[in-house]
C-alpha atoms as a PDB file:
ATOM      1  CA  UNK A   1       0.000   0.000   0.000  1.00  0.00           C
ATOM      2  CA  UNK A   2       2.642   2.335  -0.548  1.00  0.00           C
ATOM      3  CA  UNK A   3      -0.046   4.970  -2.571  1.00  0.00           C
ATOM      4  CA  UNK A   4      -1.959   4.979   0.794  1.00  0.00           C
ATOM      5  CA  UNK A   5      -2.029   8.686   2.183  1.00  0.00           C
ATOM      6  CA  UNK A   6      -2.730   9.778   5.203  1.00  0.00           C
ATOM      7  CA  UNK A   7      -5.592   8.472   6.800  1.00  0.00           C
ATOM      8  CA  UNK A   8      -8.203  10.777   8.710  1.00  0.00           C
ATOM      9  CA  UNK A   9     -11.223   9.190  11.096  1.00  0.00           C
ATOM     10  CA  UNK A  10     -14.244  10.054  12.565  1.00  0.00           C
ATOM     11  CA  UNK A  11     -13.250   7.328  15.304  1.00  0.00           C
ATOM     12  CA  UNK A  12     -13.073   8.123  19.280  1.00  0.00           C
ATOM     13  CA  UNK A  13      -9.612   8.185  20.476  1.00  0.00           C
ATOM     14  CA  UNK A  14     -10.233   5.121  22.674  1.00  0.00           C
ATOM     15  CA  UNK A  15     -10.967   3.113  19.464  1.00  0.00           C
ATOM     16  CA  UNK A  16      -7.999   5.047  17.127  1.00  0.00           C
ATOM     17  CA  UNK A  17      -5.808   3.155  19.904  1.00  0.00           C
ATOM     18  CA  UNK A  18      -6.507  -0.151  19.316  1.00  0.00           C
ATOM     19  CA  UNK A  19      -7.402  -0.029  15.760  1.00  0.00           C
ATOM     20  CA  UNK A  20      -5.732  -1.248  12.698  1.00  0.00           C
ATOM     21  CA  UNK A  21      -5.069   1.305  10.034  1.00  0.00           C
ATOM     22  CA  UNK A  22      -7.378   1.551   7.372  1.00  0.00           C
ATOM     23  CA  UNK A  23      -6.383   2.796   3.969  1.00  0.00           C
ATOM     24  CA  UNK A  24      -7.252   2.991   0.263  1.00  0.00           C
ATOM     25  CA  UNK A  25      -5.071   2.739  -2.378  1.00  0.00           C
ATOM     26  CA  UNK A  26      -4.944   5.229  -4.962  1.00  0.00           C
ATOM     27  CA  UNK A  27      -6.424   3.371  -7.778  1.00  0.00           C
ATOM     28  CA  UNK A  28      -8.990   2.133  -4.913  1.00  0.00           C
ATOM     29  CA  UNK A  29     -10.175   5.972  -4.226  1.00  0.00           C
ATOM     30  CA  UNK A  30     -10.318   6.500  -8.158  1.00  0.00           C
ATOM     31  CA  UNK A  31     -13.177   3.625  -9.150  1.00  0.00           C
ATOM     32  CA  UNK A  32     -15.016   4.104  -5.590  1.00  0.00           C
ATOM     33  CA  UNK A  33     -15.059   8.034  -7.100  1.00  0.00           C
ATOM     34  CA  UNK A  34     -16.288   6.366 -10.193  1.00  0.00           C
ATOM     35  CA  UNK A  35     -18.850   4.634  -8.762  1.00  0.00           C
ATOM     36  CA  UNK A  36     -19.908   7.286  -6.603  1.00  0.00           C
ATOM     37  CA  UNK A  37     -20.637   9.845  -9.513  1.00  0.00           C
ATOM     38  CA  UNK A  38     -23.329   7.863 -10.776  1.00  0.00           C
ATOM     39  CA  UNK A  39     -24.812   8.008  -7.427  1.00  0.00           C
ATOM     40  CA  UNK A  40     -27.106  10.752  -5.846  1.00  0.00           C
ATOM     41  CA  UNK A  41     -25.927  13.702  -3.939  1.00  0.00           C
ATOM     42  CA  UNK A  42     -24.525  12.399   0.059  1.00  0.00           C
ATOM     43  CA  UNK A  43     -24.142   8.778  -1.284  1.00  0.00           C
ATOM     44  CA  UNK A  44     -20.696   7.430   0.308  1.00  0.00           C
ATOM     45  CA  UNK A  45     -19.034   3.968   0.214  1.00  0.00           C
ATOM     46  CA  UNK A  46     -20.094   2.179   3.167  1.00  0.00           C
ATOM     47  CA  UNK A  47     -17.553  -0.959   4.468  1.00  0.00           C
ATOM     48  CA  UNK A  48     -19.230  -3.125   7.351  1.00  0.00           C
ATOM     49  CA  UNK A  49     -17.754  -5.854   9.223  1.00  0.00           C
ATOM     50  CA  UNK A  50     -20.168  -8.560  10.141  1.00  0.00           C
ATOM     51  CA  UNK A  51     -19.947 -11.431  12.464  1.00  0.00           C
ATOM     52  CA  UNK A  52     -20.493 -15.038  10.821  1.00  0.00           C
ATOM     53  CA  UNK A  53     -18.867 -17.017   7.632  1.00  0.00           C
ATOM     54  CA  UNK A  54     -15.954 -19.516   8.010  1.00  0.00           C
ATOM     55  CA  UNK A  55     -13.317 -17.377   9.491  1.00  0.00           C
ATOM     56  CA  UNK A  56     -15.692 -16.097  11.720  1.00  0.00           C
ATOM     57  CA  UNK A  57     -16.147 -12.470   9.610  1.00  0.00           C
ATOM     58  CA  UNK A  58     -18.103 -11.772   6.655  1.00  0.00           C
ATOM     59  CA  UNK A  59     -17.402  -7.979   4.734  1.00  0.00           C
ATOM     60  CA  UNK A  60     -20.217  -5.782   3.112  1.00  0.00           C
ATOM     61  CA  UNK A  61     -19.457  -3.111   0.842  1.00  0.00           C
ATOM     62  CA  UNK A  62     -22.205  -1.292  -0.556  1.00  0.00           C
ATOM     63  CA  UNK A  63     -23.343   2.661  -1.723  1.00  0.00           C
ATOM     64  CA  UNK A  64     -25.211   4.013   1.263  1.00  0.00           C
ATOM     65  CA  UNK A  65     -27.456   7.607   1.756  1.00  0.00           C
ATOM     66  CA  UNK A  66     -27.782   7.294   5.666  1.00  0.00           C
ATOM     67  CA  UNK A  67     -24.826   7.808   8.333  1.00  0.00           C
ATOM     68  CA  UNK A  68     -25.772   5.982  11.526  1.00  0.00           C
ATOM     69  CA  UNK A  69     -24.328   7.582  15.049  1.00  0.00           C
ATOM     70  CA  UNK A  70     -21.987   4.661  15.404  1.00  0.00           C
ATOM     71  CA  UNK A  71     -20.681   4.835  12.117  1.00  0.00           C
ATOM     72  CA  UNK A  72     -16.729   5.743  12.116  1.00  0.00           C
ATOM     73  CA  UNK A  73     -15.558   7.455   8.784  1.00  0.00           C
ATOM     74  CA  UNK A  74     -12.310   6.893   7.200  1.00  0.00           C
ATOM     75  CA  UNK A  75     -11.356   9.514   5.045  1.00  0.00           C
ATOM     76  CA  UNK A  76      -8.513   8.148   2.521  1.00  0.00           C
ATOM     77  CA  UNK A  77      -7.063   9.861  -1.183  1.00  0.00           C
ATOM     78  CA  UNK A  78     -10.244  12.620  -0.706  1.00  0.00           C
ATOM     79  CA  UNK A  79     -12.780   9.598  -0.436  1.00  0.00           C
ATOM     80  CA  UNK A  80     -14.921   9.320   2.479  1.00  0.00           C
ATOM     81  CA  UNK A  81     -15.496   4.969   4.072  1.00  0.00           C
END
């Protein structure tokens, strides 16, 4: 990931601690930008984590309207996750 920038979150400090980093890649940011510009105005690129599956996680990525309080945004190459 060496196109990765600098990664800005929405996230409390306690969790910023003990999380991972999270980043796009440049060409990442570029086709979710894509994507997005078909969409309607506040769409965003949402990434969940769900319990379940084999390995014990399953991952949703979808083109969301709605921000829920516990959502934690990771802004990476101008694009908002």
């Amino acid at each position: 990931m060496s196109e990765q920038s600098n990664v800005e979150t929405s996230a409390p400090a306690a969790i910023q601690a003990n999380a991972g980093v999270f980043g796009l890649s440049l060409a990442a940011a570029e086709r979710i930008t894509h994507m997005l510009s078909g969409e309607s105005e506040g769409s965003f690129f949402r990434v969940a984590v769900l319990g379940g599956g084999c390995s014990g996680f399953q991952y949703d990525f979808s083109i969301d309207q709605k921000r829920n309080d516990d959502d934690i945004v990771f802004t990476s190459h101008g694009v908002d996750v």
